[in-house]
PDB file of N, CA and C in Angstrom:
ATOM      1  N   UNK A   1     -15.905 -22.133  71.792  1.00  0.00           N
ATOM      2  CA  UNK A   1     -16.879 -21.881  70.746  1.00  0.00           C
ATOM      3  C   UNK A   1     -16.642 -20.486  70.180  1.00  0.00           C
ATOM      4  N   UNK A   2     -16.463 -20.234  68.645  1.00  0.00           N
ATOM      5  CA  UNK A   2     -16.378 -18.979  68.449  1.00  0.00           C
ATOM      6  C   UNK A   2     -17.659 -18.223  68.397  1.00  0.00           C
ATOM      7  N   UNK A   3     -17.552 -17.122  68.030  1.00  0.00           N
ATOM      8  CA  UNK A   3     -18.823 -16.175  67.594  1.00  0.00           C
ATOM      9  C   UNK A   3     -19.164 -16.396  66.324  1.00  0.00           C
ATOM     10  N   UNK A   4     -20.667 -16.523  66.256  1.00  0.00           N
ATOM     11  CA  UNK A   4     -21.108 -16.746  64.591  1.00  0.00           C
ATOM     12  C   UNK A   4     -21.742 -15.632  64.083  1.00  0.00           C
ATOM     13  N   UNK A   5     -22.564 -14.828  64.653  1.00  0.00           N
ATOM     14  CA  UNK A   5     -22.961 -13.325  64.423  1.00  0.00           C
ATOM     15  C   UNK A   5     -22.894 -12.320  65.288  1.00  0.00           C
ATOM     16  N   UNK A   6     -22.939 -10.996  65.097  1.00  0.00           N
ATOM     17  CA  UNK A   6     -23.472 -10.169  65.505  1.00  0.00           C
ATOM     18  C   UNK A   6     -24.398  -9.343  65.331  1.00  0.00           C
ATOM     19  N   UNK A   7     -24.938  -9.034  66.094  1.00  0.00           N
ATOM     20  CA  UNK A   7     -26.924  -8.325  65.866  1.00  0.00           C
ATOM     21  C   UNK A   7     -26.563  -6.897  66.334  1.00  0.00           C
ATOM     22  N   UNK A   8     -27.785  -6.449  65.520  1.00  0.00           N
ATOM     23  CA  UNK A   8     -27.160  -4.626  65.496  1.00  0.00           C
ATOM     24  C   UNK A   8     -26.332  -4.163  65.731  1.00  0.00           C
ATOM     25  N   UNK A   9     -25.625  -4.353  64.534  1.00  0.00           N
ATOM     26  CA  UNK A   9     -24.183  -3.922  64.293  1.00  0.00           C
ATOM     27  C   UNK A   9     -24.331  -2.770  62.899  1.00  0.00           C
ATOM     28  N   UNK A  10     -23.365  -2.024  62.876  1.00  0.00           N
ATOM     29  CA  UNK A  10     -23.061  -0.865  61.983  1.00  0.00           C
ATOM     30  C   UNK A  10     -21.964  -1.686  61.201  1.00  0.00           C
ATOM     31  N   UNK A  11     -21.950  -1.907  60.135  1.00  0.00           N
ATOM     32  CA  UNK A  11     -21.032  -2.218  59.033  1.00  0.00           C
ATOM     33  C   UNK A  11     -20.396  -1.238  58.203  1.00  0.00           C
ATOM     34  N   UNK A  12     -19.044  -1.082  58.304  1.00  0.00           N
ATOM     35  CA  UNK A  12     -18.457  -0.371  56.719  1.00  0.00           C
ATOM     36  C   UNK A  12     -18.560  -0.949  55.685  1.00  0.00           C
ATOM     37  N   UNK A  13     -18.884  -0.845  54.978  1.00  0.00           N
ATOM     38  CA  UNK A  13     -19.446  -1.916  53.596  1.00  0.00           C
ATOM     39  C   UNK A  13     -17.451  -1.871  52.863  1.00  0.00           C
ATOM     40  N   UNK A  14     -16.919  -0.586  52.917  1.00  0.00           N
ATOM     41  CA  UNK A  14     -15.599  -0.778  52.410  1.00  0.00           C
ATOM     42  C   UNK A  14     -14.595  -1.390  52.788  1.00  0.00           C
ATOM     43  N   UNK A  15     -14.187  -2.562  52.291  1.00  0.00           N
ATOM     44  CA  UNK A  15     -13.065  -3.233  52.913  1.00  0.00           C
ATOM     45  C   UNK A  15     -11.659  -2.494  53.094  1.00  0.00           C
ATOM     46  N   UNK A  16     -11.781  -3.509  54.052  1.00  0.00           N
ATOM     47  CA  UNK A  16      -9.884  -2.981  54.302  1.00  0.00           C
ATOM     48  C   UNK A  16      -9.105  -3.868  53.289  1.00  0.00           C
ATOM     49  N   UNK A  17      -8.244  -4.186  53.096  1.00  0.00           N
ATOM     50  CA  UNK A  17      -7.472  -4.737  52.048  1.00  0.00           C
ATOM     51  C   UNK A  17      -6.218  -4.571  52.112  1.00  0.00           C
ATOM     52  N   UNK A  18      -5.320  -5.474  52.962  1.00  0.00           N
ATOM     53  CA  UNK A  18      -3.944  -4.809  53.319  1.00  0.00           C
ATOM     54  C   UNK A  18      -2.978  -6.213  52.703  1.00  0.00           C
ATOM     55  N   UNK A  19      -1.403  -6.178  52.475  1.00  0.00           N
ATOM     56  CA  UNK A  19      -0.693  -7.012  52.069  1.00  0.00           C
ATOM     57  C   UNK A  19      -0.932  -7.589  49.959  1.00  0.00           C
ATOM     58  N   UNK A  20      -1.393  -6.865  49.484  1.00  0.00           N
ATOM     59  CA  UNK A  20      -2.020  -7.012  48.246  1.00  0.00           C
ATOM     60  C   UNK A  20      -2.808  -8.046  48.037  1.00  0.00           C
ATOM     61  N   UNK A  21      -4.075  -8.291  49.379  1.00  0.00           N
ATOM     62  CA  UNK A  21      -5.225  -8.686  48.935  1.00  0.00           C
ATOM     63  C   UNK A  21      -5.139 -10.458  50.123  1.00  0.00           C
ATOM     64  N   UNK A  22      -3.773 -10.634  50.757  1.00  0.00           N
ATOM     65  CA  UNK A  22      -3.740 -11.178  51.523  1.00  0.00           C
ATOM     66  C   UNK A  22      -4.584 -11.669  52.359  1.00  0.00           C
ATOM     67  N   UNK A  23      -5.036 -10.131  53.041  1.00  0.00           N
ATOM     68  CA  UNK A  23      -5.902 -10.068  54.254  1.00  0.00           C
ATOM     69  C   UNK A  23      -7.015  -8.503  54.004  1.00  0.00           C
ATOM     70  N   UNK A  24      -8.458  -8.726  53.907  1.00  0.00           N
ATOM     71  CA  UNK A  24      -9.293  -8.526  53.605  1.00  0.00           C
ATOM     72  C   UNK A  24      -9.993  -8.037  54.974  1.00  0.00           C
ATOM     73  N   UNK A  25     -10.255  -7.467  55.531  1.00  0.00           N
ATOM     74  CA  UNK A  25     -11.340  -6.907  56.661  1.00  0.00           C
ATOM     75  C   UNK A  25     -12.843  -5.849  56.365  1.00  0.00           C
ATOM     76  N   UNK A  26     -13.459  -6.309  57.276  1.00  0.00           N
ATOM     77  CA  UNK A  26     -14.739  -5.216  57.292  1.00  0.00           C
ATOM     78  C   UNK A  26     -14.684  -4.769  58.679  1.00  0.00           C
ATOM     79  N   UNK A  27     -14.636  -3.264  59.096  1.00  0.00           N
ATOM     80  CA  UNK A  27     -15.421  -3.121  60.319  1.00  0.00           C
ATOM     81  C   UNK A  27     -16.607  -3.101  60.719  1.00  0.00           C
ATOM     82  N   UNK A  28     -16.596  -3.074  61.657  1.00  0.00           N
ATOM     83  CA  UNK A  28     -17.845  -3.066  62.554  1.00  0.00           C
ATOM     84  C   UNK A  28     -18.112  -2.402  63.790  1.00  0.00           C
ATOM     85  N   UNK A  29     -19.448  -1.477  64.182  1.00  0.00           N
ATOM     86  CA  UNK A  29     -19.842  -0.697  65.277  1.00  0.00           C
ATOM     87  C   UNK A  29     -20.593  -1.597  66.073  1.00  0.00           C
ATOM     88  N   UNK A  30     -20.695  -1.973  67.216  1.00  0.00           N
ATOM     89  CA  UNK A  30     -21.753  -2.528  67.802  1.00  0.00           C
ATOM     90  C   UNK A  30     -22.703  -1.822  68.421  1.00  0.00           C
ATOM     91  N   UNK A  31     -24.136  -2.031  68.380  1.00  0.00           N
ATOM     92  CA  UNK A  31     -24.770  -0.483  69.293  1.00  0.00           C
ATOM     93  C   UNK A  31     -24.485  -0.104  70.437  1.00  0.00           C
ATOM     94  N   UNK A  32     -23.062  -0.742  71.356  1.00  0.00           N
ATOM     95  CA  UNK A  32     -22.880  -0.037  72.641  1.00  0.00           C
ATOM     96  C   UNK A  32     -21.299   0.741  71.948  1.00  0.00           C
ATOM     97  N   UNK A  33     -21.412   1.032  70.670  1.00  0.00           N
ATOM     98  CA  UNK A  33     -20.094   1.656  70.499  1.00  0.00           C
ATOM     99  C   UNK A  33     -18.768   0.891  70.402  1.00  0.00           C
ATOM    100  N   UNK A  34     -18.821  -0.533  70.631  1.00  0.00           N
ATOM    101  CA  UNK A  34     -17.297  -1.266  70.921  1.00  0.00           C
ATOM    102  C   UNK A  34     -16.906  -0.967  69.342  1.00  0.00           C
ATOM    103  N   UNK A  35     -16.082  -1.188  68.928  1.00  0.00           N
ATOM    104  CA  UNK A  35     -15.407  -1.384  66.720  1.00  0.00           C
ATOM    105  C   UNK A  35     -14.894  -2.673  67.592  1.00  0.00           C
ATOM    106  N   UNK A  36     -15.129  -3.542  66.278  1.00  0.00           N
ATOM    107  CA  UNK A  36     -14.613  -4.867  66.264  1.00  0.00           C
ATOM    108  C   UNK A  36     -13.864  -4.670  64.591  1.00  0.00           C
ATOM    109  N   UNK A  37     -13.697  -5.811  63.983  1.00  0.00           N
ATOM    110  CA  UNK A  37     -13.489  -5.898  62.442  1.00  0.00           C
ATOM    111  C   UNK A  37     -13.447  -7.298  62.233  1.00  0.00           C
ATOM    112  N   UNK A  38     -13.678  -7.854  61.189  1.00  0.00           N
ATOM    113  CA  UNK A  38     -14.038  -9.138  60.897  1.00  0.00           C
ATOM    114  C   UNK A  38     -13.482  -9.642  59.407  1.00  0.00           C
ATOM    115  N   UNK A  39     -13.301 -10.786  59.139  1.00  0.00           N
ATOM    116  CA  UNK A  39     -11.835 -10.600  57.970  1.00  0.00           C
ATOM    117  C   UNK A  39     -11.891 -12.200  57.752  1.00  0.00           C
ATOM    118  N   UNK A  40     -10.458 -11.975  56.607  1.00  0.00           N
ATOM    119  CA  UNK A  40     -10.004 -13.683  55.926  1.00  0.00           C
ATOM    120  C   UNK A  40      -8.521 -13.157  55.983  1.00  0.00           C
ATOM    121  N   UNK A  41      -7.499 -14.140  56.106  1.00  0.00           N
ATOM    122  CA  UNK A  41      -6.181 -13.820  56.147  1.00  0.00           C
ATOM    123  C   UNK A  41      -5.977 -15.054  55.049  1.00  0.00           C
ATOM    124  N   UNK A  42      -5.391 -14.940  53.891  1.00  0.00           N
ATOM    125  CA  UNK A  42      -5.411 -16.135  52.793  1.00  0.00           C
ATOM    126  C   UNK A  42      -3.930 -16.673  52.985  1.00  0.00           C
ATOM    127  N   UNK A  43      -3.514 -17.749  52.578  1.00  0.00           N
ATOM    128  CA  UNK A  43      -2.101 -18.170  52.937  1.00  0.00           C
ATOM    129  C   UNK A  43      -1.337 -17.171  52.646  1.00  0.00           C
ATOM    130  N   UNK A  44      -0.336 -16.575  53.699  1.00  0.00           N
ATOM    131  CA  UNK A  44       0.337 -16.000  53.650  1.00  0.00           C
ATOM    132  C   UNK A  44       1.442 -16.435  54.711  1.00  0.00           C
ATOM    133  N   UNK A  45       2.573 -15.418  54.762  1.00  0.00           N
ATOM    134  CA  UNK A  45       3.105 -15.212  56.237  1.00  0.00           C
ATOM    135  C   UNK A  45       3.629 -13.620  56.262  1.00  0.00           C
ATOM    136  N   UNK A  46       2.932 -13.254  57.135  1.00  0.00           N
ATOM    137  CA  UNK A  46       2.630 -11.537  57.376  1.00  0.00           C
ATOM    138  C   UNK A  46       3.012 -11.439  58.874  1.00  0.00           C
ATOM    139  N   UNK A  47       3.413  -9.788  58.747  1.00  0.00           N
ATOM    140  CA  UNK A  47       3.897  -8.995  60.065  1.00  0.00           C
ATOM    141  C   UNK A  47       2.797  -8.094  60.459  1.00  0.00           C
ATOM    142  N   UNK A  48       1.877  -8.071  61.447  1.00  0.00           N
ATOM    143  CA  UNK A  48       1.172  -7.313  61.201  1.00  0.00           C
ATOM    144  C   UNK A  48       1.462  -6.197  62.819  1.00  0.00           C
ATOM    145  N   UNK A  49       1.223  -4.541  62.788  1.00  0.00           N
ATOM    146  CA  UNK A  49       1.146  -4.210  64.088  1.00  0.00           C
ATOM    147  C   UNK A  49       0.045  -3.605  64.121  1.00  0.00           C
ATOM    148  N   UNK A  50       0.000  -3.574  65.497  1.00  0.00           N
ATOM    149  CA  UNK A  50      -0.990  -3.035  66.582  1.00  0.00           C
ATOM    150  C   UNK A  50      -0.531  -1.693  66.771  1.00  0.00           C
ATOM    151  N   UNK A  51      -1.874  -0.942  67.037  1.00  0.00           N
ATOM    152  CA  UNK A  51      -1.523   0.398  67.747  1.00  0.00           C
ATOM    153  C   UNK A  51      -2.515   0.102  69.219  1.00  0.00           C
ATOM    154  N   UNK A  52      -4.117  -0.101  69.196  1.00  0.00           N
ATOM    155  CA  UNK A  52      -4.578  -0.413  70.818  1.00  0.00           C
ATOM    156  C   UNK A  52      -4.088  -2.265  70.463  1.00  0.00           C
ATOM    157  N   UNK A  53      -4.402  -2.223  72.086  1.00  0.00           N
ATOM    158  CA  UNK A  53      -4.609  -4.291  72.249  1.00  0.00           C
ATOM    159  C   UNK A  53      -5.397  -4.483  71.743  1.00  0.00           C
ATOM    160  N   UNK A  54      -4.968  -5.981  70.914  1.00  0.00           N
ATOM    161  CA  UNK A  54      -6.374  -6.611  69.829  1.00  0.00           C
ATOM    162  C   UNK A  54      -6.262  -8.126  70.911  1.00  0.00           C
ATOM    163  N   UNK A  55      -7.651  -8.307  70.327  1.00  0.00           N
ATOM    164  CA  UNK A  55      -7.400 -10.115  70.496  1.00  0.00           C
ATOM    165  C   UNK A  55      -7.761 -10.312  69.150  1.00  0.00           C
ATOM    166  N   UNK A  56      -7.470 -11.575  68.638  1.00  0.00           N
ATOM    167  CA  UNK A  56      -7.686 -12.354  67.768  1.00  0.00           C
ATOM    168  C   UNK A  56      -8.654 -13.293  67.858  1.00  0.00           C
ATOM    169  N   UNK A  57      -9.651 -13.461  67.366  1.00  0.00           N
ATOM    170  CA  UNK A  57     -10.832 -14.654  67.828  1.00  0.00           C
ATOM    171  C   UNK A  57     -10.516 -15.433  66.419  1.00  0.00           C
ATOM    172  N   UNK A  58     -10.225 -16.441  66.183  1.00  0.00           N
ATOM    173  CA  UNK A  58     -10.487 -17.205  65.069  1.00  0.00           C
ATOM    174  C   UNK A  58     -11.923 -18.140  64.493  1.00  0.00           C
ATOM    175  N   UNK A  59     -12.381 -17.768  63.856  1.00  0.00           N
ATOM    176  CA  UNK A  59     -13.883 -18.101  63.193  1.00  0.00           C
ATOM    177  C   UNK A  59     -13.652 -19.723  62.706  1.00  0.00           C
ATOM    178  N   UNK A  60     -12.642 -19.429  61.391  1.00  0.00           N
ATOM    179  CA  UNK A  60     -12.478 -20.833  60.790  1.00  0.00           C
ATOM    180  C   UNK A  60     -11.353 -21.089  60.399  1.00  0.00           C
ATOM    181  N   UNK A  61     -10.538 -21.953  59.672  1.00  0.00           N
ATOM    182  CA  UNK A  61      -9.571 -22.176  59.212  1.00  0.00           C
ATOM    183  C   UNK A  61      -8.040 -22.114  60.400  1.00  0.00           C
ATOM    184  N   UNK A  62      -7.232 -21.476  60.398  1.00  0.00           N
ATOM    185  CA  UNK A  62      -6.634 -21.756  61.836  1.00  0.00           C
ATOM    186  C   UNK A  62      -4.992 -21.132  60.916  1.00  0.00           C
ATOM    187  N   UNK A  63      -4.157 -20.477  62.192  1.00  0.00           N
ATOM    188  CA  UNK A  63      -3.245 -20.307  61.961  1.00  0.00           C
ATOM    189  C   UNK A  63      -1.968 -20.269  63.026  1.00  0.00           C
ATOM    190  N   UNK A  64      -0.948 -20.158  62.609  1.00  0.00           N
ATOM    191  CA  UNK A  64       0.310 -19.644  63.912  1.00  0.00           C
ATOM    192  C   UNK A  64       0.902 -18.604  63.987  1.00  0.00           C
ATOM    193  N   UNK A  65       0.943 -18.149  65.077  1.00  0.00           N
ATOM    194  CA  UNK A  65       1.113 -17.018  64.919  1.00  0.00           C
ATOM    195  C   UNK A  65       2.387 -16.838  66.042  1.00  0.00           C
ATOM    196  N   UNK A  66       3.727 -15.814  66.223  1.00  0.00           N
ATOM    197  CA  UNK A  66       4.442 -15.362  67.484  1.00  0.00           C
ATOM    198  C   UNK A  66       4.485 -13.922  67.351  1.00  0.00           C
ATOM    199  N   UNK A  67       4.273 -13.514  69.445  1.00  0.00           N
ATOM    200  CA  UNK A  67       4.289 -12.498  69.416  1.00  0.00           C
ATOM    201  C   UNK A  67       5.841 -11.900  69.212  1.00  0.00           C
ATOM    202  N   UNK A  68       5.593 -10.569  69.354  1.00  0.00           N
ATOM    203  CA  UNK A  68       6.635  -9.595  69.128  1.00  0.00           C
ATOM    204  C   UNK A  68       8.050 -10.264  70.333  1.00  0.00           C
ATOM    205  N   UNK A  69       7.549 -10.159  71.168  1.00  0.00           N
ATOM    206  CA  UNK A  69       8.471 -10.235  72.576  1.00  0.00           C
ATOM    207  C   UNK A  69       8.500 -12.099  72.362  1.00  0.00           C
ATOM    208  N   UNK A  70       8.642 -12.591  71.553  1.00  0.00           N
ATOM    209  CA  UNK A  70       8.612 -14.267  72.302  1.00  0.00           C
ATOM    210  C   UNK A  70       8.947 -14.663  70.703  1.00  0.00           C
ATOM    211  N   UNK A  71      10.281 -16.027  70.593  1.00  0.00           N
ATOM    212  CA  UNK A  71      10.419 -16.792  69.722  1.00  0.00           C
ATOM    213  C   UNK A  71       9.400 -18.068  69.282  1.00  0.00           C
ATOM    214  N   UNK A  72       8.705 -17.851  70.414  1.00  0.00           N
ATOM    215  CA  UNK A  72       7.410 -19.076  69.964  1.00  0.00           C
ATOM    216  C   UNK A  72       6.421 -18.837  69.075  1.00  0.00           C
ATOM    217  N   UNK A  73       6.284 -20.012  68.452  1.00  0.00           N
ATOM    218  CA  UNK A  73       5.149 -20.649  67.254  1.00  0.00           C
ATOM    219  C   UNK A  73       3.883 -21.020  67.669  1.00  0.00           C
ATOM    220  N   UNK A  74       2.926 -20.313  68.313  1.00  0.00           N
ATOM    221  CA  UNK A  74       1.736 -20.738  68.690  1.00  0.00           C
ATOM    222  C   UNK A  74       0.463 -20.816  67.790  1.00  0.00           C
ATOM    223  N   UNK A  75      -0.092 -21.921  67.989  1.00  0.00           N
ATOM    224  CA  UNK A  75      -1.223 -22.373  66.881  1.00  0.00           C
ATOM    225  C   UNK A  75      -2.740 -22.043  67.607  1.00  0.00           C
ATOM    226  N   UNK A  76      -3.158 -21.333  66.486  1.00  0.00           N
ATOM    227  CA  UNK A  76      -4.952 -20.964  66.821  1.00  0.00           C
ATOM    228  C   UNK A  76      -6.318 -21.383  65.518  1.00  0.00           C
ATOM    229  N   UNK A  77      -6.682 -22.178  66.356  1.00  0.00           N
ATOM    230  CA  UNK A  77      -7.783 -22.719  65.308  1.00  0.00           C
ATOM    231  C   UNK A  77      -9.224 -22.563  66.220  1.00  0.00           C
ATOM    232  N   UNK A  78     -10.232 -22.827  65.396  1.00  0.00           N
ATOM    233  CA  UNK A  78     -11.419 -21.975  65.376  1.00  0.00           C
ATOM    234  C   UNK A  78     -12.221 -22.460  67.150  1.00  0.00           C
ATOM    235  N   UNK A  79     -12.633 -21.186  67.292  1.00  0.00           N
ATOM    236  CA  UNK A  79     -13.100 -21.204  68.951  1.00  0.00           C
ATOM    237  C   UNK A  79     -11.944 -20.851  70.124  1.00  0.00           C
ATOM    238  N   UNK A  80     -10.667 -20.233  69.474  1.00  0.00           N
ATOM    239  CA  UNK A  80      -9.553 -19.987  70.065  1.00  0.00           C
ATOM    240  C   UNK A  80      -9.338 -18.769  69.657  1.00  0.00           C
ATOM    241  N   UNK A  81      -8.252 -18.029  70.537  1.00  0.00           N
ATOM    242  CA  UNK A  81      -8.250 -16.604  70.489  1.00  0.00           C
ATOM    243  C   UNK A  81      -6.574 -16.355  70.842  1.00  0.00           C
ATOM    244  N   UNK A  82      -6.181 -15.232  70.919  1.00  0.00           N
ATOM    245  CA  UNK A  82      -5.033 -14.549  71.469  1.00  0.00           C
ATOM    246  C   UNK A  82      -4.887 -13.514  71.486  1.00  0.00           C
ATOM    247  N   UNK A  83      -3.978 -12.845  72.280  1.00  0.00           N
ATOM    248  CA  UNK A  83      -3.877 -11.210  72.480  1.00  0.00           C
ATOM    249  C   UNK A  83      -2.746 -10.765  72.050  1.00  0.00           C
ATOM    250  N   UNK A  84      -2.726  -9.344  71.514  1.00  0.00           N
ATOM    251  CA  UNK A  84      -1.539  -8.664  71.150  1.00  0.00           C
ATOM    252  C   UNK A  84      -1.701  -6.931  72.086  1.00  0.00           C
ATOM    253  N   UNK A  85      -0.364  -7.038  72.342  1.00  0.00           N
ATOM    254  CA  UNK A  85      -0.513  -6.095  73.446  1.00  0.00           C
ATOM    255  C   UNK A  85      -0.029  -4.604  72.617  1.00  0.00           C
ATOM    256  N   UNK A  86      -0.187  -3.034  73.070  1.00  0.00           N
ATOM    257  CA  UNK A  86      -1.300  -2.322  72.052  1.00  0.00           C
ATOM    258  C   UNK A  86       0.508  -1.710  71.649  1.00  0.00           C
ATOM    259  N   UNK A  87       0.549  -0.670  70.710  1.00  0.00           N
ATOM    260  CA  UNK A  87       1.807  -0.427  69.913  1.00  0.00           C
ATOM    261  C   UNK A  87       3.165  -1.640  70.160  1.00  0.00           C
ATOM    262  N   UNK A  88       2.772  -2.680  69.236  1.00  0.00           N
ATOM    263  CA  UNK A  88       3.324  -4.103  69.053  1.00  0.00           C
ATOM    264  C   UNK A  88       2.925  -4.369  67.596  1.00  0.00           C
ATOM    265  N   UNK A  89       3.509  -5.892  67.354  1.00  0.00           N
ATOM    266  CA  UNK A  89       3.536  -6.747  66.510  1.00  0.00           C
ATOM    267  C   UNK A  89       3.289  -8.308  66.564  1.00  0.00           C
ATOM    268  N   UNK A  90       3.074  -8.743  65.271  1.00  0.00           N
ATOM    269  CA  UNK A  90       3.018 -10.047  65.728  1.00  0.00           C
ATOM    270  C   UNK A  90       3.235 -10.862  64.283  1.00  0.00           C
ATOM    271  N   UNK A  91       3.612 -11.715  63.872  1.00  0.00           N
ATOM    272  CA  UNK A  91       3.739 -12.699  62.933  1.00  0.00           C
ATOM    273  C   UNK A  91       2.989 -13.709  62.864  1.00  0.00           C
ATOM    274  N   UNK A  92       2.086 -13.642  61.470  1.00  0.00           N
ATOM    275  CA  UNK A  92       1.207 -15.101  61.184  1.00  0.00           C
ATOM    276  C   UNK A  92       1.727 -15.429  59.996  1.00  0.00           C
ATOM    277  N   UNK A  93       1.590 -17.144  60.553  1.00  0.00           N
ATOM    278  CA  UNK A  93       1.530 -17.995  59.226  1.00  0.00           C
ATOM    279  C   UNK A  93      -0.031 -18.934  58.983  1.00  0.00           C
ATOM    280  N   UNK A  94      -0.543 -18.398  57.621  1.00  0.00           N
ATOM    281  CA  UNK A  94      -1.709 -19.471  57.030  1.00  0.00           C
ATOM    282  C   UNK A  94      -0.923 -20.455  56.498  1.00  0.00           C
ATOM    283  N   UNK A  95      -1.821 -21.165  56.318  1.00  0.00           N
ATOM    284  CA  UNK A  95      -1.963 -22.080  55.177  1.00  0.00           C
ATOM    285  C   UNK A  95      -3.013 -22.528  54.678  1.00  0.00           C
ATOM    286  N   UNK A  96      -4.712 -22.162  55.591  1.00  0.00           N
ATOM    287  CA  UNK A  96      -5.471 -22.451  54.549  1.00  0.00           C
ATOM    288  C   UNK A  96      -6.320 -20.617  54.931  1.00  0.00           C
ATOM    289  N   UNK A  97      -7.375 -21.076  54.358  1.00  0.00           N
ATOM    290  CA  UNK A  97      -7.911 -19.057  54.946  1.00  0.00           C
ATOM    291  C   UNK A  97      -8.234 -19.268  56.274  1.00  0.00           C
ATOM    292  N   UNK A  98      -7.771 -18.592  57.150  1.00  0.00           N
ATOM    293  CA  UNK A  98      -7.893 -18.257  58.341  1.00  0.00           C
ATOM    294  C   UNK A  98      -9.250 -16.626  58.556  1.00  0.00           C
ATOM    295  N   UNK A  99     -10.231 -17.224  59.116  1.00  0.00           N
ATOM    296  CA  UNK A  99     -11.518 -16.138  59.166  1.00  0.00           C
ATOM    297  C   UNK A  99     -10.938 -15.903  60.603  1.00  0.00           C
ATOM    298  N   UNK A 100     -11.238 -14.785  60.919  1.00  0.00           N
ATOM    299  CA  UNK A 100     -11.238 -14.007  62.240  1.00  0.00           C
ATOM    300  C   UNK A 100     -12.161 -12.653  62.400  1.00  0.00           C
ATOM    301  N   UNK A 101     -12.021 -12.621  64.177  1.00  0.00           N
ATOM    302  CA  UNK A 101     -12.828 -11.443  64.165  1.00  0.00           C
ATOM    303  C   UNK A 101     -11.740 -10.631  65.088  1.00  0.00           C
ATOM    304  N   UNK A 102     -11.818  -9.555  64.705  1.00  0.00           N
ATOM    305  CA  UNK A 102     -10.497  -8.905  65.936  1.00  0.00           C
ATOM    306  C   UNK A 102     -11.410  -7.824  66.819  1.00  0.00           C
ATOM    307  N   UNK A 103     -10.921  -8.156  67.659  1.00  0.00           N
ATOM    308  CA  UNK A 103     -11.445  -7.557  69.079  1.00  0.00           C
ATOM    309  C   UNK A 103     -10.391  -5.973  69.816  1.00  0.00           C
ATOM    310  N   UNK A 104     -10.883  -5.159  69.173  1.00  0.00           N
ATOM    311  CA  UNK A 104      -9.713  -3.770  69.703  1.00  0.00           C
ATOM    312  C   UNK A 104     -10.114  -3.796  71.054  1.00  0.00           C
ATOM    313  N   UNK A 105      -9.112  -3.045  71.550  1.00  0.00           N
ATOM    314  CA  UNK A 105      -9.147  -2.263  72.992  1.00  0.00           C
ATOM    315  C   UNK A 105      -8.493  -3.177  74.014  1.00  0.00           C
TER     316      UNK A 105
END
Protein backbone atom coordinates (compact mmCIF):
# COMPACT_ATOMS: atom_id res chain seq x y z
CA UNK A 1 0.00 0.00 0.00
CA UNK A 2 1.51 3.33 -0.76
CA UNK A 3 1.31 6.55 1.26
CA UNK A 4 -1.58 8.91 0.45
CA UNK A 5 -0.77 11.90 2.81
CA UNK A 6 1.20 13.45 5.06
CA UNK A 7 0.04 15.54 8.18
CA UNK A 8 2.11 18.34 9.49
CA UNK A 9 4.32 18.68 7.07
CA UNK A 10 6.37 21.92 5.97
CA UNK A 11 6.06 22.35 2.18
CA UNK A 12 8.37 24.33 -0.30
CA UNK A 13 5.74 25.70 -2.39
CA UNK A 14 8.84 26.04 -5.18
CA UNK A 15 9.23 23.26 -7.36
CA UNK A 16 12.06 21.49 -8.33
CA UNK A 17 11.98 21.06 -12.04
CA UNK A 18 14.82 19.04 -13.43
CA UNK A 19 15.35 17.37 -17.16
CA UNK A 20 13.26 20.36 -18.92
CA UNK A 21 10.12 19.79 -17.07
CA UNK A 22 10.37 15.91 -17.20
CA UNK A 23 10.36 15.51 -13.57
CA UNK A 24 8.74 18.05 -11.29
CA UNK A 25 9.24 17.73 -7.31
CA UNK A 26 8.09 19.52 -4.10
CA UNK A 27 9.85 19.11 -0.82
CA UNK A 28 8.84 18.41 2.24
CA UNK A 29 9.75 18.80 6.24
CA UNK A 30 7.98 16.49 8.45
CA UNK A 31 7.59 17.81 12.14
CA UNK A 32 10.22 15.26 13.39
CA UNK A 33 12.64 16.95 10.83
CA UNK A 34 12.89 13.82 8.25
CA UNK A 35 12.89 15.97 4.17
CA UNK A 36 11.10 13.69 2.03
CA UNK A 37 10.09 15.21 -1.66
CA UNK A 38 7.17 14.25 -3.60
CA UNK A 39 6.93 14.54 -7.52
CA UNK A 40 5.65 13.26 -11.24
CA UNK A 41 8.34 11.81 -13.54
CA UNK A 42 6.41 12.27 -17.18
CA UNK A 43 7.50 9.76 -19.94
CA UNK A 44 10.83 9.96 -20.17
CA UNK A 45 14.08 7.88 -19.85
CA UNK A 46 16.42 9.72 -17.38
CA UNK A 47 19.75 9.22 -15.39
CA UNK A 48 19.23 10.45 -12.26
CA UNK A 49 22.05 10.60 -9.11
CA UNK A 50 22.03 10.39 -5.62
CA UNK A 51 24.19 12.07 -3.19
CA UNK A 52 22.43 10.43 0.50
CA UNK A 53 20.37 6.89 0.01
CA UNK A 54 16.91 7.52 -1.40
CA UNK A 55 14.15 5.05 -1.64
CA UNK A 56 11.70 5.47 -4.16
CA UNK A 57 8.02 4.88 -3.02
CA UNK A 58 5.81 4.92 -6.08
CA UNK A 59 2.26 6.65 -5.56
CA UNK A 60 0.80 5.99 -9.11
CA UNK A 61 1.53 5.23 -12.52
CA UNK A 62 4.68 2.82 -12.43
CA UNK A 63 8.04 2.63 -13.93
CA UNK A 64 11.57 0.64 -14.59
CA UNK A 65 14.12 1.47 -13.41
CA UNK A 66 18.31 -0.20 -13.13
CA UNK A 67 20.60 0.47 -10.64
CA UNK A 68 24.03 1.86 -11.20
CA UNK A 69 25.96 -1.46 -10.26
CA UNK A 70 23.41 -4.02 -12.07
CA UNK A 71 22.31 -4.55 -15.92
CA UNK A 72 18.79 -5.29 -14.74
CA UNK A 73 15.37 -3.81 -15.75
CA UNK A 74 13.33 -3.75 -12.66
CA UNK A 75 9.64 -2.70 -12.65
CA UNK A 76 7.87 -0.53 -9.81
CA UNK A 77 4.29 0.21 -9.72
CA UNK A 78 2.20 1.81 -7.11
CA UNK A 79 2.57 0.46 -3.33
CA UNK A 80 6.20 -0.60 -4.35
CA UNK A 81 9.41 0.97 -3.59
CA UNK A 82 13.30 0.67 -4.16
CA UNK A 83 16.55 1.86 -2.93
CA UNK A 84 19.43 3.72 -4.33
CA UNK A 85 22.48 3.58 -2.44
CA UNK A 86 23.91 7.29 -1.45
CA UNK A 87 26.68 9.01 -4.13
CA UNK A 88 25.16 6.64 -7.07
CA UNK A 89 22.86 6.51 -9.94
CA UNK A 90 20.16 4.99 -11.40
CA UNK A 91 18.14 4.86 -14.76
CA UNK A 92 14.28 5.23 -15.27
CA UNK A 93 12.08 4.51 -17.90
CA UNK A 94 8.18 6.02 -17.91
CA UNK A 95 5.78 5.59 -20.00
CA UNK A 96 2.87 6.88 -18.36
CA UNK A 97 3.42 9.66 -15.27
CA UNK A 98 4.96 7.91 -12.67
CA UNK A 99 3.98 9.92 -9.02
CA UNK A 100 6.46 9.20 -6.31
CA UNK A 101 7.55 10.13 -3.02
CA UNK A 102 11.35 9.90 -2.32
CA UNK A 103 12.48 8.99 0.92
CA UNK A 104 16.31 10.56 1.70
CA UNK A 105 18.66 9.18 4.14
Amino acid sequence: MSTTQFDGVTVNTQASVYFDGKCVSHGITLADGTKKSVGVVLPAALTFKTGAPEIMECVAGGCEYKLADSEVWLKSGPGESFSIPGNSSFDIRVTEPYHYICHFG
